[in-house]
Protein backbone atom coordinates (compact mmCIF):
# COMPACT_ATOMS: atom_id res chain seq x y z
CA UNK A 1 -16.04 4.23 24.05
CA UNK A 2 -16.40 0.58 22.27
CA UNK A 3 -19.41 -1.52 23.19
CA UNK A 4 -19.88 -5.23 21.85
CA UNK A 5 -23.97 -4.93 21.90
CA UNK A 6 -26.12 -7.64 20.39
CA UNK A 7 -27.37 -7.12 16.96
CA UNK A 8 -31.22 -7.19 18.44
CA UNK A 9 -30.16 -3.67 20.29
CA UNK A 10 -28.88 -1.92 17.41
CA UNK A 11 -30.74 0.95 16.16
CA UNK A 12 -30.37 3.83 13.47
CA UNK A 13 -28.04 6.58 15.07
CA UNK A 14 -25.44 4.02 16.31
CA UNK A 15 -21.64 3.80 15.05
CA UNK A 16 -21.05 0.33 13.78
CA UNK A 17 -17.15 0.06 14.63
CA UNK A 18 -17.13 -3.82 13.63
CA UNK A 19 -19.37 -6.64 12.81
CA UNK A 20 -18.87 -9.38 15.16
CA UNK A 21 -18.65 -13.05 12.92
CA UNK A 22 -16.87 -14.77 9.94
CA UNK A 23 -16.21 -11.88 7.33
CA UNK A 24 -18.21 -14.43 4.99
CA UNK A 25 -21.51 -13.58 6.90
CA UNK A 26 -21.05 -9.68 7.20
CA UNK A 27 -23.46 -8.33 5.30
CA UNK A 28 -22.12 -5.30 3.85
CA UNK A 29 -18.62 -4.41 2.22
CA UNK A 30 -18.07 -1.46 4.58
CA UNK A 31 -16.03 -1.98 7.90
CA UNK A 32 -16.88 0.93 10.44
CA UNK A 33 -19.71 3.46 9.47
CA UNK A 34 -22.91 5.49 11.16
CA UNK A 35 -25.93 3.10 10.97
CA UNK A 36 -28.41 5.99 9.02
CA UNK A 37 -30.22 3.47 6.56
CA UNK A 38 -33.19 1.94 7.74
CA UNK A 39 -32.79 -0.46 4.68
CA UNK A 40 -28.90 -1.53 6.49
CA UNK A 41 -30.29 -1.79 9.80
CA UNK A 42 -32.89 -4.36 8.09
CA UNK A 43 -30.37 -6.01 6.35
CA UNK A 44 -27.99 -6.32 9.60
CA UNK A 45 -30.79 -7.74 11.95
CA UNK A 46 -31.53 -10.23 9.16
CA UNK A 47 -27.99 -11.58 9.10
CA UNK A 48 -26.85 -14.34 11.25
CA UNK A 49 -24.35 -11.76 12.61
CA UNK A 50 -25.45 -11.74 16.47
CA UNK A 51 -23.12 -8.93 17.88
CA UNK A 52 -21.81 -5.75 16.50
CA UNK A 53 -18.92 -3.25 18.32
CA UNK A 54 -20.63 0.21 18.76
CA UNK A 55 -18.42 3.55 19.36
CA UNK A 56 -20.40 5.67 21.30
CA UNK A 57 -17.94 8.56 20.84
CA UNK A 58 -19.47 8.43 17.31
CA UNK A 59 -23.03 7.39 17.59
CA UNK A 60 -25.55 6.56 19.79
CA UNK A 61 -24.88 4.03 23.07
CA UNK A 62 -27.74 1.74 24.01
CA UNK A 63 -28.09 4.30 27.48
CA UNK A 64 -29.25 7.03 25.10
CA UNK A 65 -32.69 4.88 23.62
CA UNK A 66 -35.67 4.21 25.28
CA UNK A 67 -35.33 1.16 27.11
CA UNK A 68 -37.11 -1.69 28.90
CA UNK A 69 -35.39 -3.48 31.51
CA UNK A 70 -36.37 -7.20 31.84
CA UNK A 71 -36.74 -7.60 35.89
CA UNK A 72 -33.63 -9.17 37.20
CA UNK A 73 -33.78 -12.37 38.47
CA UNK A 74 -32.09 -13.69 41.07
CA UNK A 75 -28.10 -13.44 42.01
CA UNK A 76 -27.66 -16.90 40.43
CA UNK A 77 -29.45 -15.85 37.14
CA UNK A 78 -27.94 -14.40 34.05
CA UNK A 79 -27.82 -11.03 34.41
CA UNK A 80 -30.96 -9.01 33.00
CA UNK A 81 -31.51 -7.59 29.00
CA UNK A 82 -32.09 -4.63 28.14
CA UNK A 83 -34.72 -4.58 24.96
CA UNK A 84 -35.29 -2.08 23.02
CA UNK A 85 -38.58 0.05 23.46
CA UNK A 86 -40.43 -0.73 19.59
CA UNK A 87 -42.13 2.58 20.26
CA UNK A 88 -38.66 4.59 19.40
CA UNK A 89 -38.64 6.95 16.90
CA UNK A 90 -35.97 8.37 14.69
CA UNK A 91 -35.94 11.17 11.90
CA UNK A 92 -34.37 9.50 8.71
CA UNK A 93 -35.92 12.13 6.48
CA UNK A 94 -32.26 14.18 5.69
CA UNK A 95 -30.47 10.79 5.94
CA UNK A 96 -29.25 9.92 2.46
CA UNK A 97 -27.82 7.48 0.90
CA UNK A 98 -23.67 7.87 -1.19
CA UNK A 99 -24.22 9.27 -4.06
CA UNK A 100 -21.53 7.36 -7.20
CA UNK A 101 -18.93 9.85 -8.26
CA UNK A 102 -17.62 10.59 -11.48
CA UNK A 103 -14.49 8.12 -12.87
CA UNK A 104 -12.54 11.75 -12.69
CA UNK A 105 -13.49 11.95 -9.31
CA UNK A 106 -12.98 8.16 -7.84
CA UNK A 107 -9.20 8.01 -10.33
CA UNK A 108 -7.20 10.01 -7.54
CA UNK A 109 -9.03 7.09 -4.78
CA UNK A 110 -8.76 4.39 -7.03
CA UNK A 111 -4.74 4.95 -7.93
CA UNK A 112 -4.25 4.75 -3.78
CA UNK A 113 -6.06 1.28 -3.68
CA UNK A 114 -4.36 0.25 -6.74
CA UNK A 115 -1.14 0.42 -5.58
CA UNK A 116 -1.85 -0.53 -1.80
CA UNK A 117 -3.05 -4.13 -3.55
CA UNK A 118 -0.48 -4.40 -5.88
CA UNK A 119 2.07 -4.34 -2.74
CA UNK A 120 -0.08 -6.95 -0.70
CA UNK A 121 -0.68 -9.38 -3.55
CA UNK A 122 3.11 -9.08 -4.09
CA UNK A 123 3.49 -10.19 -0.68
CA UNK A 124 1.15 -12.94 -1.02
CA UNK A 125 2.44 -14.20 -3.78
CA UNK A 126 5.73 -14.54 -2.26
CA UNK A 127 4.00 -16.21 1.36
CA UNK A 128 2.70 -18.61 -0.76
CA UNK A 129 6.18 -18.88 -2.83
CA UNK A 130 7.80 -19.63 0.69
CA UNK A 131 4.46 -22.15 2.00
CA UNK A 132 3.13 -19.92 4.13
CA UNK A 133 -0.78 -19.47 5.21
CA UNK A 134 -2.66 -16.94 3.64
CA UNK A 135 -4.65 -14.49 5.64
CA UNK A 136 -8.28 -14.14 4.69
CA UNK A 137 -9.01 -11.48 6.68
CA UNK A 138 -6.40 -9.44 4.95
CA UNK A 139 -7.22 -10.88 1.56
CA UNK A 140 -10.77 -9.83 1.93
CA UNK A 141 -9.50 -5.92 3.14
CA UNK A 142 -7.88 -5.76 -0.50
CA UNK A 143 -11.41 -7.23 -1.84
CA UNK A 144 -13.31 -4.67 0.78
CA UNK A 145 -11.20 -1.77 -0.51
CA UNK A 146 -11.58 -2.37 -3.91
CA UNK A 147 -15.33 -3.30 -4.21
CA UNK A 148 -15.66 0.06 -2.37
CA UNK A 149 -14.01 1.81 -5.40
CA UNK A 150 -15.90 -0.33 -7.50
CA UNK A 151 -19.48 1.03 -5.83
CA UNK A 152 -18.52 4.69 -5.87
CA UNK A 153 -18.06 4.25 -10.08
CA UNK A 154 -17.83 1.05 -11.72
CA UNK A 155 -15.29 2.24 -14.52
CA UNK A 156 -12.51 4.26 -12.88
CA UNK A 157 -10.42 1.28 -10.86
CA UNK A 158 -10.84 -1.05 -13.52
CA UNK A 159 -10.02 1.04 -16.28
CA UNK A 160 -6.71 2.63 -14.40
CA UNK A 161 -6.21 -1.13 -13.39
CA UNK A 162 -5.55 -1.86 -17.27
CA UNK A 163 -2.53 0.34 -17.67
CA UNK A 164 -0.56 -1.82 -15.33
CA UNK A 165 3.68 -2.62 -15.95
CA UNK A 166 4.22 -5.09 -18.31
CA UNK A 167 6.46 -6.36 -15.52
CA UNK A 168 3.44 -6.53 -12.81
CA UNK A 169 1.32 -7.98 -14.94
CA UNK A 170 0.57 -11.48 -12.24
CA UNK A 171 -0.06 -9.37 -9.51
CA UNK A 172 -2.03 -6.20 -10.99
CA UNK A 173 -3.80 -8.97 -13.24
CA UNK A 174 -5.25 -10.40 -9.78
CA UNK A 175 -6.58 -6.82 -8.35
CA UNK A 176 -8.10 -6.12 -12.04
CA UNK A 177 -10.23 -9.37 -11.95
CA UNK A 178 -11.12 -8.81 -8.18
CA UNK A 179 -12.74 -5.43 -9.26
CA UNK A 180 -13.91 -7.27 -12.56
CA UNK A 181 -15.52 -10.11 -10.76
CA UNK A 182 -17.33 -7.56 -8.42
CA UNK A 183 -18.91 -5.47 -10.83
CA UNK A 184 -20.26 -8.48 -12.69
CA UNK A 185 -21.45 -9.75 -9.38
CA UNK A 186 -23.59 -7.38 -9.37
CA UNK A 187 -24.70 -6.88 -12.29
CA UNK A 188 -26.10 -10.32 -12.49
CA UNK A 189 -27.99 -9.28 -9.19
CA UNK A 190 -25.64 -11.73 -6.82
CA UNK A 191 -26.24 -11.26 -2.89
CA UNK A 192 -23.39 -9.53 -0.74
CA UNK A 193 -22.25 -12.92 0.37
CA UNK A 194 -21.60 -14.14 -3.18
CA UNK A 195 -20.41 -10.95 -4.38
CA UNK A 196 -17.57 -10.81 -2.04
CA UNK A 197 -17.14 -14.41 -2.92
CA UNK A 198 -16.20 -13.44 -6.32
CA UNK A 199 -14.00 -10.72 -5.64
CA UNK A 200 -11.65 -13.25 -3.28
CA UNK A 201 -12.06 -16.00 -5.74
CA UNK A 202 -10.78 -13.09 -8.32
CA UNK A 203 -7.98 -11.97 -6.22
CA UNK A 204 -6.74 -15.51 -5.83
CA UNK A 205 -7.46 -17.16 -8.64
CA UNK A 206 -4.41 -17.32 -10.14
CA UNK A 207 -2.25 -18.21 -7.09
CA UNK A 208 -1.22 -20.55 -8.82
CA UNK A 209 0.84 -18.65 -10.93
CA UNK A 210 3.21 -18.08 -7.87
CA UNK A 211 4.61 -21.69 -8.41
CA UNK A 212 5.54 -21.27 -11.65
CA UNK A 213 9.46 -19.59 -13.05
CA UNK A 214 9.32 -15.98 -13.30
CA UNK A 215 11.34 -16.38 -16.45
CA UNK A 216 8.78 -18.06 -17.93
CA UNK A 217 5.75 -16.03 -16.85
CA UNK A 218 7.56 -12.87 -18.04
CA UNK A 219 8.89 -14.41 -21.24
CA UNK A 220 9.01 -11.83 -24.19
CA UNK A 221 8.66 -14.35 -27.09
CA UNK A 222 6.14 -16.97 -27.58
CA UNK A 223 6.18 -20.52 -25.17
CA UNK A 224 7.79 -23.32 -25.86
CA UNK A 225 5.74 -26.13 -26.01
CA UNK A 226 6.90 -27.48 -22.29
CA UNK A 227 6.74 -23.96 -21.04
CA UNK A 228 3.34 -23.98 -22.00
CA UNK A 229 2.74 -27.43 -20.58
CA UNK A 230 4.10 -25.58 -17.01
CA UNK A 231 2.25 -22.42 -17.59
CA UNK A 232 -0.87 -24.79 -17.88
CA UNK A 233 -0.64 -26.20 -14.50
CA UNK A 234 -1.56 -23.02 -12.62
CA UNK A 235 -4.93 -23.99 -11.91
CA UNK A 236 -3.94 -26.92 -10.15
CA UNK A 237 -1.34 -25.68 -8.26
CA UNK A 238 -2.99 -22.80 -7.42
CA UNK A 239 -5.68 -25.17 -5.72
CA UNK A 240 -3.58 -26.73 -3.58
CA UNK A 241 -1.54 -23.93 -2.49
CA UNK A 242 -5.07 -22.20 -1.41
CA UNK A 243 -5.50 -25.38 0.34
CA UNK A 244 -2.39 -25.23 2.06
CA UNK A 245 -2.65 -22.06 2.95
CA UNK A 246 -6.35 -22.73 4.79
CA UNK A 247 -7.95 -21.00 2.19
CA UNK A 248 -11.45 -23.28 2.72
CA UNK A 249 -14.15 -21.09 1.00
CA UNK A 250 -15.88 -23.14 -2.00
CA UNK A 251 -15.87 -20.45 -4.38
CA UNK A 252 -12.42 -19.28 -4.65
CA UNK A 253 -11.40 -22.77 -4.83
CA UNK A 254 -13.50 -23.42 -7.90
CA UNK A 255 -12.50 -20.40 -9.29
CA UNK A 256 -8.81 -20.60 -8.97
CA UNK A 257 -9.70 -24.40 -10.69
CA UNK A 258 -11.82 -23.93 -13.67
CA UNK A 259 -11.07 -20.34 -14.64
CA UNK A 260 -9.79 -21.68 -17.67
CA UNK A 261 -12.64 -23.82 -18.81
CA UNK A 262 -14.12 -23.51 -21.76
CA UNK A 263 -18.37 -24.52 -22.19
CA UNK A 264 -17.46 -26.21 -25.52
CA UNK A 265 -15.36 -28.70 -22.88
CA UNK A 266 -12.17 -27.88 -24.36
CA UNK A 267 -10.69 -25.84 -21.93
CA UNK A 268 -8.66 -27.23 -18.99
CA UNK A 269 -7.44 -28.59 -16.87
CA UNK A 270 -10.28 -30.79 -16.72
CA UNK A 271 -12.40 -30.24 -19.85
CA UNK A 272 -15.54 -29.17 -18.09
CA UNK A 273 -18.38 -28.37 -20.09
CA UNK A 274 -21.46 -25.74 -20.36
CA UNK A 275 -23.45 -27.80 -17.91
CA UNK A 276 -20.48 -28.67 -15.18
CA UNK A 277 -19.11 -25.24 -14.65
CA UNK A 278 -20.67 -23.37 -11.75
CA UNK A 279 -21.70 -19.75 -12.31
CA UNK A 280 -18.78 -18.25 -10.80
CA UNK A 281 -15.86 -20.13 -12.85
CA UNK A 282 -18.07 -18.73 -15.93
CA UNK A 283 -17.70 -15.26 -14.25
CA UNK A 284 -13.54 -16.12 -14.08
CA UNK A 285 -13.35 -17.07 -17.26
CA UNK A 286 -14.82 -13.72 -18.83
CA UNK A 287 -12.80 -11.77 -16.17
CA UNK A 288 -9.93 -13.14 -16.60
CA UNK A 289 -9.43 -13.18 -20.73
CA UNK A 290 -11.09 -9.56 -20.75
CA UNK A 291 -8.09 -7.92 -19.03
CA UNK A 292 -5.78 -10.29 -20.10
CA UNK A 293 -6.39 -8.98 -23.97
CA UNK A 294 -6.34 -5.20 -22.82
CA UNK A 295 -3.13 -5.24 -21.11
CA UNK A 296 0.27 -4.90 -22.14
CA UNK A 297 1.95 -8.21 -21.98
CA UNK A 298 5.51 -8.88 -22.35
CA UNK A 299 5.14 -10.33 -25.48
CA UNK A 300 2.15 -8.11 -26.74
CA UNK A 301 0.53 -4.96 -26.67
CA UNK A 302 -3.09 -5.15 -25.62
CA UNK A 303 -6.09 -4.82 -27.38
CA UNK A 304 -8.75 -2.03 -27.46
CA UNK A 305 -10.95 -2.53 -24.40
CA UNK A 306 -14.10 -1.88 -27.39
CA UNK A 307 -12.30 -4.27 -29.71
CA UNK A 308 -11.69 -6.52 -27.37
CA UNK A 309 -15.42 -7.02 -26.55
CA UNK A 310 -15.93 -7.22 -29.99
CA UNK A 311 -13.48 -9.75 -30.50
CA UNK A 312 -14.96 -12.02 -27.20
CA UNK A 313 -17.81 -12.10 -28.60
CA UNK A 314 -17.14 -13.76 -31.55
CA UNK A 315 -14.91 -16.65 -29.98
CA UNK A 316 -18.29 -19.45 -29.75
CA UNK A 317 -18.73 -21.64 -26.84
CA UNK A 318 -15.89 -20.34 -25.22
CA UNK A 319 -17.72 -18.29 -22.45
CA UNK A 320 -21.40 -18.55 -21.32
CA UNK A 321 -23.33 -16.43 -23.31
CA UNK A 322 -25.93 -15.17 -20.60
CA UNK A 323 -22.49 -13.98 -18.51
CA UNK A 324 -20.65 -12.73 -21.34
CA UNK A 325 -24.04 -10.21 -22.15
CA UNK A 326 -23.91 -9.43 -18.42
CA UNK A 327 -20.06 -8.66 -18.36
CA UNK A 328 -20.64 -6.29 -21.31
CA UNK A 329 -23.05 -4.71 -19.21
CA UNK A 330 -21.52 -4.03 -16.30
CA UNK A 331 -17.84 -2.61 -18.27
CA UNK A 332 -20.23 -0.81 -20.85
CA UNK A 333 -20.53 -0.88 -24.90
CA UNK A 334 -18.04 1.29 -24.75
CA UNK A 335 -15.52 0.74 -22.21
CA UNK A 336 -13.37 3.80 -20.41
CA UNK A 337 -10.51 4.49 -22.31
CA UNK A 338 -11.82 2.68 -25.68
CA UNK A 339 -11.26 5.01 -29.05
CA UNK A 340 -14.22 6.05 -31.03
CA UNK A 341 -15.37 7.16 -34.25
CA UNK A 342 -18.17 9.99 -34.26
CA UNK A 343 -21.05 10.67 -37.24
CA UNK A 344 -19.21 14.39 -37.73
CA UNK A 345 -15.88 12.32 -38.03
CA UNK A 346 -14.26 13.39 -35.21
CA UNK A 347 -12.15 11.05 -32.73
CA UNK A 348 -12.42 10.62 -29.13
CA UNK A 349 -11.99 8.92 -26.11
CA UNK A 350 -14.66 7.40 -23.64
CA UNK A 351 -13.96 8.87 -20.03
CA UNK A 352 -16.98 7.77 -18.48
CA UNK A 353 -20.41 5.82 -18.45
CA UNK A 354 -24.17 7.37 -19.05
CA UNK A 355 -26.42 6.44 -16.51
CA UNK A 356 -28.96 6.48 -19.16
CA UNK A 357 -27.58 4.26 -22.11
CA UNK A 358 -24.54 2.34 -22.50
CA UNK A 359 -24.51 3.83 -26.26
CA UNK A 360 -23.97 7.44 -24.98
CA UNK A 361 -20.78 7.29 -22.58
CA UNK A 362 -18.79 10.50 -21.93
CA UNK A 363 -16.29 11.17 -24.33
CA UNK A 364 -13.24 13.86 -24.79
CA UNK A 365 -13.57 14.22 -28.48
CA UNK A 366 -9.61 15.22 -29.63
CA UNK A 367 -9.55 14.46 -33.28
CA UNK A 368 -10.61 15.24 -36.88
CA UNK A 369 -10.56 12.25 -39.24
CA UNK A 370 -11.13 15.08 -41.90
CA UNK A 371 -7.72 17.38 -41.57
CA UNK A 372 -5.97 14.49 -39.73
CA UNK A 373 -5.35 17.03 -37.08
CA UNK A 374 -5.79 17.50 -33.21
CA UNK A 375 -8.20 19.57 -31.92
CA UNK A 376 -8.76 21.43 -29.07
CA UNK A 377 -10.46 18.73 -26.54
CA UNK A 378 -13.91 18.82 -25.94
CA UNK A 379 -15.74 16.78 -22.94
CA UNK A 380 -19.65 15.36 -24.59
CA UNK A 381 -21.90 14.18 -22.35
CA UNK A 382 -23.62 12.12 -25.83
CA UNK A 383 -26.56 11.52 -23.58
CA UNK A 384 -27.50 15.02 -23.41
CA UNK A 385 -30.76 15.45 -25.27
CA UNK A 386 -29.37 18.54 -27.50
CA UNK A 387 -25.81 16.85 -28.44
CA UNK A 388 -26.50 15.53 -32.24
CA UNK A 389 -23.69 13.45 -32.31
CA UNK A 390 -23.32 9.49 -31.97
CA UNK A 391 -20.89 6.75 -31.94
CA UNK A 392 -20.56 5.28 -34.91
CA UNK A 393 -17.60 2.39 -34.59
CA UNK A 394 -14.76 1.79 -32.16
CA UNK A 395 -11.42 2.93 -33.69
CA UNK A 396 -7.60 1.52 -33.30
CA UNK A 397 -5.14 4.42 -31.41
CA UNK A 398 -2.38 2.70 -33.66
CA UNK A 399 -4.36 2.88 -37.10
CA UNK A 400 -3.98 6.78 -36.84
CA UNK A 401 -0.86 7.20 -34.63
CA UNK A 402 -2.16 7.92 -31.64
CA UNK A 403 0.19 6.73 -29.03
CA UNK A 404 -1.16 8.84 -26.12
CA UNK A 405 -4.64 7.71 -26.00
CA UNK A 406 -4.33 6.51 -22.56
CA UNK A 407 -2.70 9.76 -21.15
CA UNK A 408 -6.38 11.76 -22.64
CA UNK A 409 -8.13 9.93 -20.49
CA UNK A 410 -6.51 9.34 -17.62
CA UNK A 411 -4.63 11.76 -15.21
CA UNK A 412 -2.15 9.11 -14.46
CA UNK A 413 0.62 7.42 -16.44
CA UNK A 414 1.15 3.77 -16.17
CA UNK A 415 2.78 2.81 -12.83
């Protein structure tokens, strides 16, 4: 049975169902769930949700608590509130909280959302095409669903994101930043409010996109200089149409702006510099350049996710160095899927991060550098106190004719 209850009543036990409110307040990314956490039900009562929808087929109903009813007053009266008894006690001690999974583990999850975005930022794309409003609420499900995948293990959506069509490029390009804009939320400590603010503003910010030729966004050779002129305009466009479309919140409007500014002040379309771009157009900017170099375009291949790093880093004033350092962090050193060199010589592929360094991933080591020769694949944790091995430099698949680097890593082909 569904109960709208007020948040005052809720209590550890219950089955949150939905949070009553703007999906801007909510304070957590998760929809429906069992209320178990003290820390969540501190976090909910906090918010400036006031009323939650229980399922007391799942969970505890208000009836089931020790109550206190407020003597009723008369017929004319509001009707009387129940409180809450602050005497109750519940056993939290074998409540835990999700433990992260393994990038192997989260891939299988991560391919479904994957392609359920791709689908509905098709669709958007093509509402906006046609004028038509956007829906937050189903904007932020895509950001919901992917932040989830995001929590369970940082790595796994965004590296599977990077193997997208060369064809799909606008659309997976916009699910990829989404998940890149989360995890560097987060690593730079943002609340949940701002956090999901990032991951809309990275789903939508370039909208824009949707106003321009497809001939010209899928163009195989380089851009004329008028096609480039067009191609520019994105950010603009892309603010209005959000505009149109009742998109109001602050963030993804400055986002879908400045993504392209540059702190040196020469990037556009208005030539911001360090000082007049806000935190989260920073954020944009790394996000959306990162898998913009890694991915197949239709006019190049993409770089080495460790090369590309490499290669960011050496481009000055373009991004915000504090950012930048924090965007490193949260894809690792040594992102999934980059090539590496080992000490012994051997090649292999990172498959996951260490909890314990970002200089000892998880590799599949595949390769001898000596005999120029495959070898039978071997998964090294290099955090592992007894493995004597170490990273020594990232390596280029195509320098030693690897072409099916991505196909070690990954169980899935490109889509």
């Amino acid at each position: 049975m569904l109960k709208v209850v007020s948040t005052k009543q809720v209590r550890l036990g219950m089955f949150i169902q939905e949070l009553k409110g703007a999906w801007i307040d909510h304070p957590f990314w998760k929809k429906a769930f069992k209320l178990e956490d003290p820390a969540d039900l501190k976090k909910l009562q906090a918010s400036v949700i006031k009323e939650v929808l229980i399922d007391t087929s799942k969970g505890l109903d208000v009836a089931e608590l020790e109550v206190t009813l407020v003597t009723a007053k008369p017929a004319t009266a509001p009707a009387p509130v129940i409180e809450i008894s602050s005497e109750l006690k519940v056993d939290v001690t074998s409540q835990k909280k999700a433990v992260p999974v393994s990038a192997a583990e989260e891939q299988a999850h991560a391919k479904q959302v994957i392609n359920g975005s791709k689908k509905a930022v098709a669709s958007m794309f093509d509402d906006v095409r046609m004028g038509k409003a956007i829906n937050a609420e189903s904007a932020m499900q895509l950001v919901d669903d992917i932040a989830a995948s995001v929590e369970r293990n940082l790595g796994a959506l965004i590296s599977l994101v990077r193997l997208k069509n060369k064809d799909e490029y606008t659309y997976m390009h916009s699910v990829a930043v989404c998940a890149l804009m989360v995890a560097l939320a987060k690593e730079l400590g943002l609340s949940e409010t701002e956090t999901k603010q990032a991951g809309l503003a990275g789903l939508l910010h370039d909208i824009g996109k949707a106003g321009i030729p497809l001939d010209v966004l899928n163009k195989p050779g380089a851009l004329t200089e008028d096609e480039f002129t067009l191609v520019k305009q994105h950010p603009e466009r892309g603010h209005a149409m959000l505009l149109q479309a009742n998109i109001v919140d602050e963030v993804a409007l400055d986002v879908c702006l400045h993504h392209h500014e540059k702190v040196n002040g020469k990037g556009y379309p208005k030539q911001l510099k360090a000082t007049e771009i806000s935190i989260f157009a920073k954020m944009g900017a790394v996000c959306d350049v990162y898998d913009a170099i890694t991915s197949n375009r239709p006019y190049k291949e993409g770089w080495e996710p460790g090369v590309s790093l490499q290669r960011m880093a050496q481009w000055n004033d373009h991004f915000d160095e504090l950012v930048f350092k924090a965007f490193v962090k949260s894809v690792g050193i040594y992102p999934i899927g980059s090539m590496v060199k080992l000490k012994s010589g051997r090649l292999a592929v990172v498959i996951d991060q260490s909890p314990k360094s970002l200089l000892t991933p998880i590799i599949k080591v595949f390769f001898s550098t000596k005999s120029k020769m495959r070898i039978p694949i071997e998964v090294v944790d290099l955090s592992k106190p007894h493995v004597q091995d170490a990273i020594v430099g990232h390596e280029n698949p195509q320098v030693w004719g690897i072409q099916d680097i991505h196909e070690i890593w990954s169980q899935y082909e490109i889509w």
